[in-house]
PDB file of N, CA and C in Angstrom:
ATOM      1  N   UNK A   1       1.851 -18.953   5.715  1.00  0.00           N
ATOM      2  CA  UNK A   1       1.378 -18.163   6.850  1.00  0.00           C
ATOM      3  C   UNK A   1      -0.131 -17.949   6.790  1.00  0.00           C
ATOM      4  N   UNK A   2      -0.459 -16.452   7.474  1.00  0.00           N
ATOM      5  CA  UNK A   2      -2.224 -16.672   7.579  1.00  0.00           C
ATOM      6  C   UNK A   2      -2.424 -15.837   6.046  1.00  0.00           C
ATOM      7  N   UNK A   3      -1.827 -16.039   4.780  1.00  0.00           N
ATOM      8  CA  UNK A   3      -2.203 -15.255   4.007  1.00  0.00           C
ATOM      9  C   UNK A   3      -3.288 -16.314   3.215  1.00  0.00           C
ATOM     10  N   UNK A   4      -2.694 -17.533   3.139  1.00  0.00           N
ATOM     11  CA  UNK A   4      -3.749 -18.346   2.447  1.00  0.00           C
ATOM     12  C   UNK A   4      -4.926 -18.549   2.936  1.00  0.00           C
ATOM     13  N   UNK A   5      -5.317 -18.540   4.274  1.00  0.00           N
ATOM     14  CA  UNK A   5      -6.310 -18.196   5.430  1.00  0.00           C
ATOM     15  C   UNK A   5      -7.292 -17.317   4.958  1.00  0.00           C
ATOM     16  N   UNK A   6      -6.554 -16.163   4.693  1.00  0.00           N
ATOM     17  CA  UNK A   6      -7.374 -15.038   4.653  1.00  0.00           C
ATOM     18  C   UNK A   6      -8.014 -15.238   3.168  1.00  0.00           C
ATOM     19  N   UNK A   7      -7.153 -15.906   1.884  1.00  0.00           N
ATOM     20  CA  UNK A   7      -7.490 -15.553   0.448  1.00  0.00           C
ATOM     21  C   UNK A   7      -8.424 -17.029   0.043  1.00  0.00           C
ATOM     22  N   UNK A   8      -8.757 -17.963   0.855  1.00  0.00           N
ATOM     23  CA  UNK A   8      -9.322 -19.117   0.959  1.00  0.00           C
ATOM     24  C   UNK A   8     -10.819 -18.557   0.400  1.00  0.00           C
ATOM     25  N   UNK A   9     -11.257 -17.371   1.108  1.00  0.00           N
ATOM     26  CA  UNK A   9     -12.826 -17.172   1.000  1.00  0.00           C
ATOM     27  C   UNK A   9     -13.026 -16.228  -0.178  1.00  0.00           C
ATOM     28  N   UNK A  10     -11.882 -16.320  -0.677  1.00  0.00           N
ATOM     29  CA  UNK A  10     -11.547 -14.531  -2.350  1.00  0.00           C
ATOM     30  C   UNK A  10     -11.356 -15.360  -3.582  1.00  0.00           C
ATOM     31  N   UNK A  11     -11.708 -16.585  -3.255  1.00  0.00           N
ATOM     32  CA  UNK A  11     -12.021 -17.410  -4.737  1.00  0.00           C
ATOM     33  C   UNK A  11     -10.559 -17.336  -5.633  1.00  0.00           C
ATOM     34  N   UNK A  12     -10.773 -17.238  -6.828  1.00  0.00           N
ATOM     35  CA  UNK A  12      -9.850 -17.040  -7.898  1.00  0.00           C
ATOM     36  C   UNK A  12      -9.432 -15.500  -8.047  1.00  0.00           C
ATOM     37  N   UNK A  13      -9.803 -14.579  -7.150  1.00  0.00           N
ATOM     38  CA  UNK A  13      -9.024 -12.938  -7.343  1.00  0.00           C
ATOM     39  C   UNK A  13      -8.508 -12.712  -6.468  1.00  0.00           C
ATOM     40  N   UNK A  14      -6.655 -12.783  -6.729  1.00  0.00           N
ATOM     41  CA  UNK A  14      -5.828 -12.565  -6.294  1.00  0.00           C
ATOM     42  C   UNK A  14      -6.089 -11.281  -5.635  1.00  0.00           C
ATOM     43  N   UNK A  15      -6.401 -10.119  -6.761  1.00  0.00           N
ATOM     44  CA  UNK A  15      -6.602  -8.884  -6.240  1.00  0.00           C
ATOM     45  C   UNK A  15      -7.272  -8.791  -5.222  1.00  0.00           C
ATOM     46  N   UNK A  16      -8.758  -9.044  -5.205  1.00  0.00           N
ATOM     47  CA  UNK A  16      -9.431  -8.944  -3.634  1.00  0.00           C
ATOM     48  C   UNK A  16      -8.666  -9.382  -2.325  1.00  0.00           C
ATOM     49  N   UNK A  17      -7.916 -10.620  -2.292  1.00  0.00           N
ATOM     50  CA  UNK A  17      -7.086 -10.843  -1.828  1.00  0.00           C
ATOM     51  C   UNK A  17      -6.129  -9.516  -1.322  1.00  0.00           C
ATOM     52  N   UNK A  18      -4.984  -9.155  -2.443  1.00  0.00           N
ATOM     53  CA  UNK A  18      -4.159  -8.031  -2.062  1.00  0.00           C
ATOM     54  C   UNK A  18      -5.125  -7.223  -1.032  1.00  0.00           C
ATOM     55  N   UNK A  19      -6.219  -6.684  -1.436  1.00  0.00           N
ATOM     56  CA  UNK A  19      -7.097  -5.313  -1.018  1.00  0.00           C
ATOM     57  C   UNK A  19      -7.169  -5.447   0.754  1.00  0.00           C
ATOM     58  N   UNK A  20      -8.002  -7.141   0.799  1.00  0.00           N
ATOM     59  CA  UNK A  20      -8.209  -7.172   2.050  1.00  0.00           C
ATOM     60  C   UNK A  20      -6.796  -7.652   3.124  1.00  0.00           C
ATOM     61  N   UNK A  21      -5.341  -7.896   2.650  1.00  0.00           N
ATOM     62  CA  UNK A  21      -4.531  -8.148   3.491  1.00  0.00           C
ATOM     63  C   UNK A  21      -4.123  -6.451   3.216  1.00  0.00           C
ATOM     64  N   UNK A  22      -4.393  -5.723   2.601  1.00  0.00           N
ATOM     65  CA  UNK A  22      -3.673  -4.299   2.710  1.00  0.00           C
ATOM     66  C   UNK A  22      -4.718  -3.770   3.433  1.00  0.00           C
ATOM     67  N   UNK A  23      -5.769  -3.751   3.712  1.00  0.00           N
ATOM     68  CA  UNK A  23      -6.892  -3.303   4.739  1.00  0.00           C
ATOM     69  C   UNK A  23      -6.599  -3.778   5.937  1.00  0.00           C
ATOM     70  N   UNK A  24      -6.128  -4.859   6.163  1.00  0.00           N
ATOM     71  CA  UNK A  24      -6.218  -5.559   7.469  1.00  0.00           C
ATOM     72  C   UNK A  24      -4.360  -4.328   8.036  1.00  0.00           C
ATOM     73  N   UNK A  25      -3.626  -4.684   7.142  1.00  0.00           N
ATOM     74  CA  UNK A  25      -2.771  -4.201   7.995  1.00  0.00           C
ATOM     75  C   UNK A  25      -2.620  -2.513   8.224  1.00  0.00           C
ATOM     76  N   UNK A  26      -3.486  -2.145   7.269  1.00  0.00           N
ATOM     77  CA  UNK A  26      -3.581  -0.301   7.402  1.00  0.00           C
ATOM     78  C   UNK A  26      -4.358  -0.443   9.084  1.00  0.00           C
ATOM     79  N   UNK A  27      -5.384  -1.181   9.134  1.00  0.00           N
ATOM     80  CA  UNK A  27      -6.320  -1.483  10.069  1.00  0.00           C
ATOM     81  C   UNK A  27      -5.429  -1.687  11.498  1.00  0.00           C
ATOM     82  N   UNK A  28      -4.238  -2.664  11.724  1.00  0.00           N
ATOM     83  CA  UNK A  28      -3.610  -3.187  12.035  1.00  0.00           C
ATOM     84  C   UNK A  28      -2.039  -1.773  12.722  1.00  0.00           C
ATOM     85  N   UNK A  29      -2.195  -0.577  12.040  1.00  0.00           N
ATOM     86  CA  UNK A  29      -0.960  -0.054  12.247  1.00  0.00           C
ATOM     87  C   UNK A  29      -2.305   1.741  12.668  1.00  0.00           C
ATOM     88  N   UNK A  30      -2.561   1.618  12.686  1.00  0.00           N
ATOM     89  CA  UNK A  30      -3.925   2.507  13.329  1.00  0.00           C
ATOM     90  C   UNK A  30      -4.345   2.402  14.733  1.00  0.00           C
ATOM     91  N   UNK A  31      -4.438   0.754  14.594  1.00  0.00           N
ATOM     92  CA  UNK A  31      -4.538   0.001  16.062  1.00  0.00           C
ATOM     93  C   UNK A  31      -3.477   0.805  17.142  1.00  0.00           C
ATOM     94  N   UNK A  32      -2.049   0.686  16.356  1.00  0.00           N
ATOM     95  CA  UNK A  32      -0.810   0.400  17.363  1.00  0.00           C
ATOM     96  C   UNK A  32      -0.922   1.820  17.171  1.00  0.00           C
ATOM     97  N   UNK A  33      -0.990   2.924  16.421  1.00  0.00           N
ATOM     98  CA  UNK A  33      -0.893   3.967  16.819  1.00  0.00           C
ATOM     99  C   UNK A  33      -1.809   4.969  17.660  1.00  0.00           C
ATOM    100  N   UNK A  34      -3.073   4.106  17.712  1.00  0.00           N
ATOM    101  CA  UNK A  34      -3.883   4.744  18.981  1.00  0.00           C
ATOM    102  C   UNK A  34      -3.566   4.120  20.260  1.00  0.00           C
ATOM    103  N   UNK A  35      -2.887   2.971  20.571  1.00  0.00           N
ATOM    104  CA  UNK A  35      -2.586   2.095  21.134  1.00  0.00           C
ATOM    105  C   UNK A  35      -1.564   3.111  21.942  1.00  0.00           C
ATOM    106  N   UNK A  36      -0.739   3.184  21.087  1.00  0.00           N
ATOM    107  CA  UNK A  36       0.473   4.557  21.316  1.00  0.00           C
ATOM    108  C   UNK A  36       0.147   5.994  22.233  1.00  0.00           C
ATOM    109  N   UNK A  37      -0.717   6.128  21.092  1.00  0.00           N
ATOM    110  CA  UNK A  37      -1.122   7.831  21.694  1.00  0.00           C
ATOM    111  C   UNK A  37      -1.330   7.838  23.375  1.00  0.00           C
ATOM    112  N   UNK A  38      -2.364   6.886  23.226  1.00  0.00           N
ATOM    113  CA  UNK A  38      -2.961   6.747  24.639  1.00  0.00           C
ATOM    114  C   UNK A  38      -2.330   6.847  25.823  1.00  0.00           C
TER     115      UNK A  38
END
């Protein structure tokens, strides 16, 4: 899926990796809940 996408430019650290697909989707569920409110 788009995970290898995203970890293509995070070199050899898995971790940075984790950080920025757990950013994207905190990012991602913030969206839908202002999305919501509105």
């Amino acid at each position: 899926m788009m995970g290898d996408e995203n970890c293509s430019f995070c070199g050899n650290d898995p971790n940075k990796c984790d950080s920025l697909i757990a950013e994207q989707q905190e990012n991602a569920l913030r969206a839908a809940q202002l999305g919501k409110s509105v």
